[in-house]
Structure formats: C-alpha cells, structure tokens
PDB file of N, CA and C in Angstrom:
ATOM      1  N   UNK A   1      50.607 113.355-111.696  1.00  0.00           N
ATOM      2  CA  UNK A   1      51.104 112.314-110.818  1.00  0.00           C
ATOM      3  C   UNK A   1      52.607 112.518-110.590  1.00  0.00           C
ATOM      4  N   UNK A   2      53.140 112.178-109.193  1.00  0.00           N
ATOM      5  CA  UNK A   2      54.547 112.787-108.880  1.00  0.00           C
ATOM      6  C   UNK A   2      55.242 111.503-109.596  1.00  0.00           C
ATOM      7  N   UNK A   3      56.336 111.326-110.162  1.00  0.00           N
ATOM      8  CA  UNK A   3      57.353 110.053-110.230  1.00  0.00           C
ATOM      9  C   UNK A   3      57.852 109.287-109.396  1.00  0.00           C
ATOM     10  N   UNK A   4      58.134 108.070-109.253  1.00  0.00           N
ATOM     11  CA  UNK A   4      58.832 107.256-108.593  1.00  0.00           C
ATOM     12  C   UNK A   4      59.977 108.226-107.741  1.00  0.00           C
ATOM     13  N   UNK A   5      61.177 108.763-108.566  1.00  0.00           N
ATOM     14  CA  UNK A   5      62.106 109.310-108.161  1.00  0.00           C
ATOM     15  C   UNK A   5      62.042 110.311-107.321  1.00  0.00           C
ATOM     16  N   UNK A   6      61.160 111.661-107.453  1.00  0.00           N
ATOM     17  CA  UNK A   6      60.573 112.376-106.461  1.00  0.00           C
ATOM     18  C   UNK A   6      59.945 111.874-105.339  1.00  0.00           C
ATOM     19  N   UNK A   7      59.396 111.189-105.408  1.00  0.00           N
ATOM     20  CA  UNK A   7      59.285 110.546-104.108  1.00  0.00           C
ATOM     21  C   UNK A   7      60.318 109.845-103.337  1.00  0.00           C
ATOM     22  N   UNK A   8      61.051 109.141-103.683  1.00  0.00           N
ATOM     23  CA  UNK A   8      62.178 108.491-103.023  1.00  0.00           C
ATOM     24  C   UNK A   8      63.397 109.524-102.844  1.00  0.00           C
ATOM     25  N   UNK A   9      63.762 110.953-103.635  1.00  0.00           N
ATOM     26  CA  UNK A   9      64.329 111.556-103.291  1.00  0.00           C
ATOM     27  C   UNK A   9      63.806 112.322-102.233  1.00  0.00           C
ATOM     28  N   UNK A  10      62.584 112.636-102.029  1.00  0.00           N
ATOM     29  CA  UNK A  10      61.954 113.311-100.855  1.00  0.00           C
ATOM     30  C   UNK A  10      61.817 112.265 -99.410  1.00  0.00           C
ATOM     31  N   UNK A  11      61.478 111.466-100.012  1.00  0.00           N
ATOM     32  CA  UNK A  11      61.869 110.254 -98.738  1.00  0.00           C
ATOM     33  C   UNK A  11      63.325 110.416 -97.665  1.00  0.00           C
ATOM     34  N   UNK A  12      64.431 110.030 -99.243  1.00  0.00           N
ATOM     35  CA  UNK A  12      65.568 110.188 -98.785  1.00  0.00           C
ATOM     36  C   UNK A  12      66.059 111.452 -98.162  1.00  0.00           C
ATOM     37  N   UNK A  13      65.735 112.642 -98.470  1.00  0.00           N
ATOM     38  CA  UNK A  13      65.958 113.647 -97.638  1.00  0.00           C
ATOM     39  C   UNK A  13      65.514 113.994 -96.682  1.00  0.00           C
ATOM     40  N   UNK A  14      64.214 113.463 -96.008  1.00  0.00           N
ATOM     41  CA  UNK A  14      63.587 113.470 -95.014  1.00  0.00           C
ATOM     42  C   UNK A  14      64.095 112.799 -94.053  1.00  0.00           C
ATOM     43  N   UNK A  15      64.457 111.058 -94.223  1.00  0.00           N
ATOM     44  CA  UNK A  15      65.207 110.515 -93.908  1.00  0.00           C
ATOM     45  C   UNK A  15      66.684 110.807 -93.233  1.00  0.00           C
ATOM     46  N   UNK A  16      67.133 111.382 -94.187  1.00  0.00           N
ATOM     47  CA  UNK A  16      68.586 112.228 -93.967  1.00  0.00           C
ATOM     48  C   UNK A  16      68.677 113.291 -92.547  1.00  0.00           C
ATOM     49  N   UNK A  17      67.570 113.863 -92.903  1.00  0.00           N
ATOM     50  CA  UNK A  17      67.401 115.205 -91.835  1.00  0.00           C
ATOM     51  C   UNK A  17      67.194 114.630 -90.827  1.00  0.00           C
ATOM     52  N   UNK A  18      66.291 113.280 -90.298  1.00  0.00           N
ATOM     53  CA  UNK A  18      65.961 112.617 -89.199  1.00  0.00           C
ATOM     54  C   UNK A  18      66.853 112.479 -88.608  1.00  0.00           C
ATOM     55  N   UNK A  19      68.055 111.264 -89.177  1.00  0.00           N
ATOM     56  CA  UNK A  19      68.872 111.256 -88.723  1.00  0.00           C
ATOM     57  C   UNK A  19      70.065 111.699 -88.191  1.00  0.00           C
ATOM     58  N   UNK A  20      70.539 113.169 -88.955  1.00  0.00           N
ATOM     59  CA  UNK A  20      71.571 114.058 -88.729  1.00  0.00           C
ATOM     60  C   UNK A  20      70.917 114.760 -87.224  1.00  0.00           C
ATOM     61  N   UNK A  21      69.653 114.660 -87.282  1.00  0.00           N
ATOM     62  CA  UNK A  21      68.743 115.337 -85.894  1.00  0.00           C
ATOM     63  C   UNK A  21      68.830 114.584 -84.647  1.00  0.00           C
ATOM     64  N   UNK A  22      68.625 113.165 -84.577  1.00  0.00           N
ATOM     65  CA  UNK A  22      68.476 112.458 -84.085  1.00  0.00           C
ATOM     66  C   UNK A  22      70.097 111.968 -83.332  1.00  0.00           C
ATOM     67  N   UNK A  23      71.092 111.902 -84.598  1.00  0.00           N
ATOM     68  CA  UNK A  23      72.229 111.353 -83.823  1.00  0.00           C
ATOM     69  C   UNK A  23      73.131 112.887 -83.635  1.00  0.00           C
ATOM     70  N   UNK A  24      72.599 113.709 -83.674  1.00  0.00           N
ATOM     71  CA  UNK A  24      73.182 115.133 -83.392  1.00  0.00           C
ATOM     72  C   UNK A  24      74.717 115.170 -84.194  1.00  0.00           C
ATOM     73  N   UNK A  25      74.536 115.065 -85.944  1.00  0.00           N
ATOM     74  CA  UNK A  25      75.452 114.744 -86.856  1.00  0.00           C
ATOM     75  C   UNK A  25      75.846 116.291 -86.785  1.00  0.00           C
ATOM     76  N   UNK A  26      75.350 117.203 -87.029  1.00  0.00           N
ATOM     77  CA  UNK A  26      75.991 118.530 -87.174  1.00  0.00           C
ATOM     78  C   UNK A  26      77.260 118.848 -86.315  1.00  0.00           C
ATOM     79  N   UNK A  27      77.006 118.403 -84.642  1.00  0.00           N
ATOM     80  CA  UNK A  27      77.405 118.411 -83.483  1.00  0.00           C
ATOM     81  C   UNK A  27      79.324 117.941 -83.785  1.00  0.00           C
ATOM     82  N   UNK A  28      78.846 116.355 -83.926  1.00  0.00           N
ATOM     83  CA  UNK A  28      79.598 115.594 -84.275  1.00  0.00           C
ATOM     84  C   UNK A  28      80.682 115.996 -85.367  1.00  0.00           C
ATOM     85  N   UNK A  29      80.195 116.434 -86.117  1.00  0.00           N
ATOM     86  CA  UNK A  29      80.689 116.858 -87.571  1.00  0.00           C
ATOM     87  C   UNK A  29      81.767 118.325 -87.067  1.00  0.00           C
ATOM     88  N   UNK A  30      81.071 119.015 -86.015  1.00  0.00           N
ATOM     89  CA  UNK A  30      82.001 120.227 -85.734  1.00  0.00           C
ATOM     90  C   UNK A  30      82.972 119.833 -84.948  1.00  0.00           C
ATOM     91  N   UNK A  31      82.721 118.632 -83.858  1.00  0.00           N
ATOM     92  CA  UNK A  31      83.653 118.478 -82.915  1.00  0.00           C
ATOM     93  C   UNK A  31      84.612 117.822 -83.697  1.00  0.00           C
ATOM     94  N   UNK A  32      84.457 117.164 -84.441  1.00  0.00           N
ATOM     95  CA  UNK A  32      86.027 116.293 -85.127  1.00  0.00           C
ATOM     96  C   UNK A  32      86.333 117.468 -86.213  1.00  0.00           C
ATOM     97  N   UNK A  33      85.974 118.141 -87.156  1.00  0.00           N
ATOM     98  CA  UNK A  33      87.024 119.084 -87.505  1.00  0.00           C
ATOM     99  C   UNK A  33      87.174 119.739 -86.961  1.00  0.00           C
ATOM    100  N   UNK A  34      86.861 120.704 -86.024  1.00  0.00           N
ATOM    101  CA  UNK A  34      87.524 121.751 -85.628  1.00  0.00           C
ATOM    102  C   UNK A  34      87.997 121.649 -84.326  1.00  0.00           C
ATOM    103  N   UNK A  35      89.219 122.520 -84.224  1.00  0.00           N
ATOM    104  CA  UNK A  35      90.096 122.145 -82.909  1.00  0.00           C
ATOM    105  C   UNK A  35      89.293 122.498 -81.773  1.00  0.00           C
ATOM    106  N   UNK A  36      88.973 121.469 -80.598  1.00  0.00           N
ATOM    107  CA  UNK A  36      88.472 122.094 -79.222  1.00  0.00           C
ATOM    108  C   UNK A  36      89.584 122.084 -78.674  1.00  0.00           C
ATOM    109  N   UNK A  37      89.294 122.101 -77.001  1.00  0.00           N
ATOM    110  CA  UNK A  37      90.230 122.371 -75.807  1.00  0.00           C
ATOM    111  C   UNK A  37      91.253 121.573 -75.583  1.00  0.00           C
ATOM    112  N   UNK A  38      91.264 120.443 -76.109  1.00  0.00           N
ATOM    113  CA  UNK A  38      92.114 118.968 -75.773  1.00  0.00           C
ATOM    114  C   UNK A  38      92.855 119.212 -77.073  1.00  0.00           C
ATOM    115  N   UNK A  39      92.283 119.540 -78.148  1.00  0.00           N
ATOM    116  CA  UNK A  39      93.889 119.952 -79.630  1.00  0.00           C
ATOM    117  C   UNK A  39      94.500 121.255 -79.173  1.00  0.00           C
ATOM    118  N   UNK A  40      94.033 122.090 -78.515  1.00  0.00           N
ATOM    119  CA  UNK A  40      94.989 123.178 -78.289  1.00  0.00           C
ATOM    120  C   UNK A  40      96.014 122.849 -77.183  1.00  0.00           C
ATOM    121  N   UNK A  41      95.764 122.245 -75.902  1.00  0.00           N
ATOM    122  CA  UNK A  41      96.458 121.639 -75.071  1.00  0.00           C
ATOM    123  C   UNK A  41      97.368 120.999 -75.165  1.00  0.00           C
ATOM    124  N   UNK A  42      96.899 119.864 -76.562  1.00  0.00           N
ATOM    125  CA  UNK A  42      98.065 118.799 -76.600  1.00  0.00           C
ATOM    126  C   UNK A  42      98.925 119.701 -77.544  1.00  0.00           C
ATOM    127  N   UNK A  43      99.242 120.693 -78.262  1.00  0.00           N
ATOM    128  CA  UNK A  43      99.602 121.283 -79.220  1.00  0.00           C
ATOM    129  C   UNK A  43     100.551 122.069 -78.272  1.00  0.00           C
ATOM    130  N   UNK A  44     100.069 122.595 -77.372  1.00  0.00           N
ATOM    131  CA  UNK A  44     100.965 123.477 -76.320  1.00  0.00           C
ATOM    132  C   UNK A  44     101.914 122.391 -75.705  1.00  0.00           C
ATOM    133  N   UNK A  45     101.769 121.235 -75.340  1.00  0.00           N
ATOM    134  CA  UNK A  45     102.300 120.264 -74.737  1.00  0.00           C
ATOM    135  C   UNK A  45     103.338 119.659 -75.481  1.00  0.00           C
ATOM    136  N   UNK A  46     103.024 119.944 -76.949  1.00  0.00           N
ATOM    137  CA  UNK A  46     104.304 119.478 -77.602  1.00  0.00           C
ATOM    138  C   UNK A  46     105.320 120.382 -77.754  1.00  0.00           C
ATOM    139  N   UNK A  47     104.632 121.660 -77.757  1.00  0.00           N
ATOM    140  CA  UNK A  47     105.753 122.671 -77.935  1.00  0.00           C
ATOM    141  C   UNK A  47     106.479 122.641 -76.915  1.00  0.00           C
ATOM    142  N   UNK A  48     105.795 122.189 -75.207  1.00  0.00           N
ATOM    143  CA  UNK A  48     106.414 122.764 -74.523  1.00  0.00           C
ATOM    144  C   UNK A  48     107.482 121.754 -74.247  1.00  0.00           C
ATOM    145  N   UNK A  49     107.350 121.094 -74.746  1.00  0.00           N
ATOM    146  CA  UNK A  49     108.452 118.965 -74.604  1.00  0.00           C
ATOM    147  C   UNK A  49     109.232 119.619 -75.333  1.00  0.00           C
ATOM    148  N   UNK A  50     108.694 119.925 -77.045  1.00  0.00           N
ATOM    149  CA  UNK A  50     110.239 120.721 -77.918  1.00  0.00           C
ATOM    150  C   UNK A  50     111.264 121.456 -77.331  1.00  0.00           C
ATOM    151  N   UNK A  51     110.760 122.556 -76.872  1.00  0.00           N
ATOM    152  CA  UNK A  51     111.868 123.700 -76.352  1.00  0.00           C
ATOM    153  C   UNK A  51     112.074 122.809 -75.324  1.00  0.00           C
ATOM    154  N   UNK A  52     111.936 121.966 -74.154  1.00  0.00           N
ATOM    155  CA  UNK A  52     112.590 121.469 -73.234  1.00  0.00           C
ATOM    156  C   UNK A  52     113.466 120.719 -73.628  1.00  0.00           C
ATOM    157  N   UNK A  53     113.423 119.914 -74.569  1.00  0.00           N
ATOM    158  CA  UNK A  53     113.851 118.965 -75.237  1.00  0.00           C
ATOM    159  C   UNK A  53     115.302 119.689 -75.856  1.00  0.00           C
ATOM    160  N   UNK A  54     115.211 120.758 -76.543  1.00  0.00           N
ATOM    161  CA  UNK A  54     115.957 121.507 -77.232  1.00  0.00           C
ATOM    162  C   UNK A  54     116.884 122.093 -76.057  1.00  0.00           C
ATOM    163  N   UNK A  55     116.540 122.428 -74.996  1.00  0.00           N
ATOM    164  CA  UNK A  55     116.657 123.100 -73.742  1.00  0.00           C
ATOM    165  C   UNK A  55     117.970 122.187 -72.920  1.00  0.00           C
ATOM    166  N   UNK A  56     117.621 120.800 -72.824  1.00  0.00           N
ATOM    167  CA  UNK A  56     118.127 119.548 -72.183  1.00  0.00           C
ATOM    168  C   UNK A  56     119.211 119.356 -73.041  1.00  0.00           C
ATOM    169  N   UNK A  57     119.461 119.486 -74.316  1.00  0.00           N
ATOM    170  CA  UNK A  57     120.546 119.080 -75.205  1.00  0.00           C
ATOM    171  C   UNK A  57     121.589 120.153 -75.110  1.00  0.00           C
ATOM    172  N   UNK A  58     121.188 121.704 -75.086  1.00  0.00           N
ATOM    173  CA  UNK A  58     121.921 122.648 -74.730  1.00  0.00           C
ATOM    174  C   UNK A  58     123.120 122.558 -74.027  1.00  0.00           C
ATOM    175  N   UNK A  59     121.762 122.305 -72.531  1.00  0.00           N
ATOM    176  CA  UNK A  59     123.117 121.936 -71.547  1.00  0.00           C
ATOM    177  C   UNK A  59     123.701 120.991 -71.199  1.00  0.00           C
ATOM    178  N   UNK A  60     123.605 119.882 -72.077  1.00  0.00           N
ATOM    179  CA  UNK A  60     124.661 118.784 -71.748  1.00  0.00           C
ATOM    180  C   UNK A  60     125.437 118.878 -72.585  1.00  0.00           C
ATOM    181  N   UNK A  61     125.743 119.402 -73.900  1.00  0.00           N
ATOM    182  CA  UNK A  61     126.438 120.151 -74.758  1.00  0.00           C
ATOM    183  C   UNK A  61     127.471 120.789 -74.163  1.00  0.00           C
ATOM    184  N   UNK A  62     126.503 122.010 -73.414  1.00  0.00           N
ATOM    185  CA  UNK A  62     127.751 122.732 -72.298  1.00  0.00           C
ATOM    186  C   UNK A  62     128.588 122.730 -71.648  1.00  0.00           C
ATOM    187  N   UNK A  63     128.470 121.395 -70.958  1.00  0.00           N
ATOM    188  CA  UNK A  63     129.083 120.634 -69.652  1.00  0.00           C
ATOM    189  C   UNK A  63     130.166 119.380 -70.029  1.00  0.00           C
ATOM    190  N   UNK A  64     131.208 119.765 -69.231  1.00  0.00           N
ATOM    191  CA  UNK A  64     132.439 119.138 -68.830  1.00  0.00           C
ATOM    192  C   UNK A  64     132.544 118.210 -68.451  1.00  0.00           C
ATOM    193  N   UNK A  65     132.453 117.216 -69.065  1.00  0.00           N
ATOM    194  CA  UNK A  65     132.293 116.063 -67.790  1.00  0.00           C
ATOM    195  C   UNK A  65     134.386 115.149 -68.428  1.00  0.00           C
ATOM    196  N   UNK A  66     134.327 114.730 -66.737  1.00  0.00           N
ATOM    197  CA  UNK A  66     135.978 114.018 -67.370  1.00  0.00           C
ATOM    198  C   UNK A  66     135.253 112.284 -67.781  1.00  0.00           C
ATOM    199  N   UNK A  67     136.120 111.576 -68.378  1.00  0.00           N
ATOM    200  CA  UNK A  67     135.733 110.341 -69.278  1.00  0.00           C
ATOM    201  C   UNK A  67     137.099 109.621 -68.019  1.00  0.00           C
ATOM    202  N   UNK A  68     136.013 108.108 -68.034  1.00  0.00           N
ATOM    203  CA  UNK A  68     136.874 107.033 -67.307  1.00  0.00           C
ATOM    204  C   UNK A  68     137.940 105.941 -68.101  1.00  0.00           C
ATOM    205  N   UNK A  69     138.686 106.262 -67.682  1.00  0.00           N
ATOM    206  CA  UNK A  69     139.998 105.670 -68.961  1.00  0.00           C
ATOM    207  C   UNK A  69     139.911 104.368 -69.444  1.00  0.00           C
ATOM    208  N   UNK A  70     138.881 103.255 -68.152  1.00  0.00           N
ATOM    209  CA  UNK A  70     138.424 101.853 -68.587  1.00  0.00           C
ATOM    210  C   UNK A  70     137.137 102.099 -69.518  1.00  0.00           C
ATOM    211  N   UNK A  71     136.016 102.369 -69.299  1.00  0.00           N
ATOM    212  CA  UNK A  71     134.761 102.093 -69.824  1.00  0.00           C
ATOM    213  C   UNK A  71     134.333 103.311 -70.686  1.00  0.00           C
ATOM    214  N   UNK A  72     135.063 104.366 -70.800  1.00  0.00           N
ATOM    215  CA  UNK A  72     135.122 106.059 -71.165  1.00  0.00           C
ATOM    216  C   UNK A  72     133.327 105.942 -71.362  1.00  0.00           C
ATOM    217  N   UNK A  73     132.889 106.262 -69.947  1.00  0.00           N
ATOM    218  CA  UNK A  73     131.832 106.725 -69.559  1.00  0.00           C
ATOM    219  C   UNK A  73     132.265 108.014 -68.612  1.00  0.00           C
ATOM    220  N   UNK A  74     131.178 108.612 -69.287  1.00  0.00           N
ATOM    221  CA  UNK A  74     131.253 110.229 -68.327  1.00  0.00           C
ATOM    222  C   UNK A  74     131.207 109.829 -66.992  1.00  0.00           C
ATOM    223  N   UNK A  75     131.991 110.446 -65.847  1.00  0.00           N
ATOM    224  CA  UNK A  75     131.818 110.018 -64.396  1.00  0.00           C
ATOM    225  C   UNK A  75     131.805 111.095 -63.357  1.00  0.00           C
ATOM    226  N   UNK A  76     132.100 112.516 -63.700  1.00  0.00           N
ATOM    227  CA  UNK A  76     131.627 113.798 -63.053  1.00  0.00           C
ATOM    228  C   UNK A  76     132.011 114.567 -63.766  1.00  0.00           C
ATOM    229  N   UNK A  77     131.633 115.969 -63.529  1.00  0.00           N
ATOM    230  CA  UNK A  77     131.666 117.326 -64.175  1.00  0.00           C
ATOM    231  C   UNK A  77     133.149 117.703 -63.522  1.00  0.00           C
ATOM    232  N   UNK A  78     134.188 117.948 -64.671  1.00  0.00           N
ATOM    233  CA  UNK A  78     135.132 119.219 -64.281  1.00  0.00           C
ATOM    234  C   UNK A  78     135.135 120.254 -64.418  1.00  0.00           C
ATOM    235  N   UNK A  79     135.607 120.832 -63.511  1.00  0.00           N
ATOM    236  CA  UNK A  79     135.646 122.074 -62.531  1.00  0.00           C
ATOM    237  C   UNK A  79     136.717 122.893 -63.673  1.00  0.00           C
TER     238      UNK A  79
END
C-alpha cells in the first residue's frame, strides 16, 4: 500500500507541473531574469544621457560668459 505522503507528494507535483504549463511559468520566469530588448535599450539610453550629460558640463565649463555687476548673472559670452 502507497503512504499518505507519496501520494500527496505526487499530487503536489502534478499539480505543480499543471500550473507552471498552464500559466506559461517557465516563460515568465525567463522574461524577468534575463535581459530582453527594452533592458538593453534603456541601458544604452542611460549611457547615452551620461556622456551627454558629461558632454553639456564640458562646455559650459569652457565658456566665457561676462557677469552683471547688479544680479551677477551670466548675460553673454565674451569674445
């Protein structure tokens, strides 16, 4: 005669398999760890904001601007 437990562990694994089948868990399971098309994209998208970002600070770094003697806000680039 089989035991209580063998049976309910065979249940439960049967069970298990139904459902990983049914709600297409394998599927699921690959698309959230591993990177698709939309993590490589947004990944390129940050890099490409960084170096712009890095890019934008450069040249205002670079640049001359004269200061207004009331509010000493930058008010054009000298020449």
């Amino acid at each position: 005669m089989i035991g209580t437990g063998v049976i309910v562990e065979k249940v439960l694994k049967l069970a298990a398999k139904q459902f990983r089948k049914q709600f297409k868990l394998d599927e699921v399971l690959d698309y959230v760890q591993n990177p698709n098309d939309a993590d490589k994209r947004i990944d390129e998208l940050e890099l490409t904001v960084y170096h712009q970002g890095k890019l934008i600070k450069q040249l205002l770094e670079e640049r001359d601007f004269a200061l207004c003697e009331k509010c000493k806000k930058q008010i054009k680039e000298n020449n």
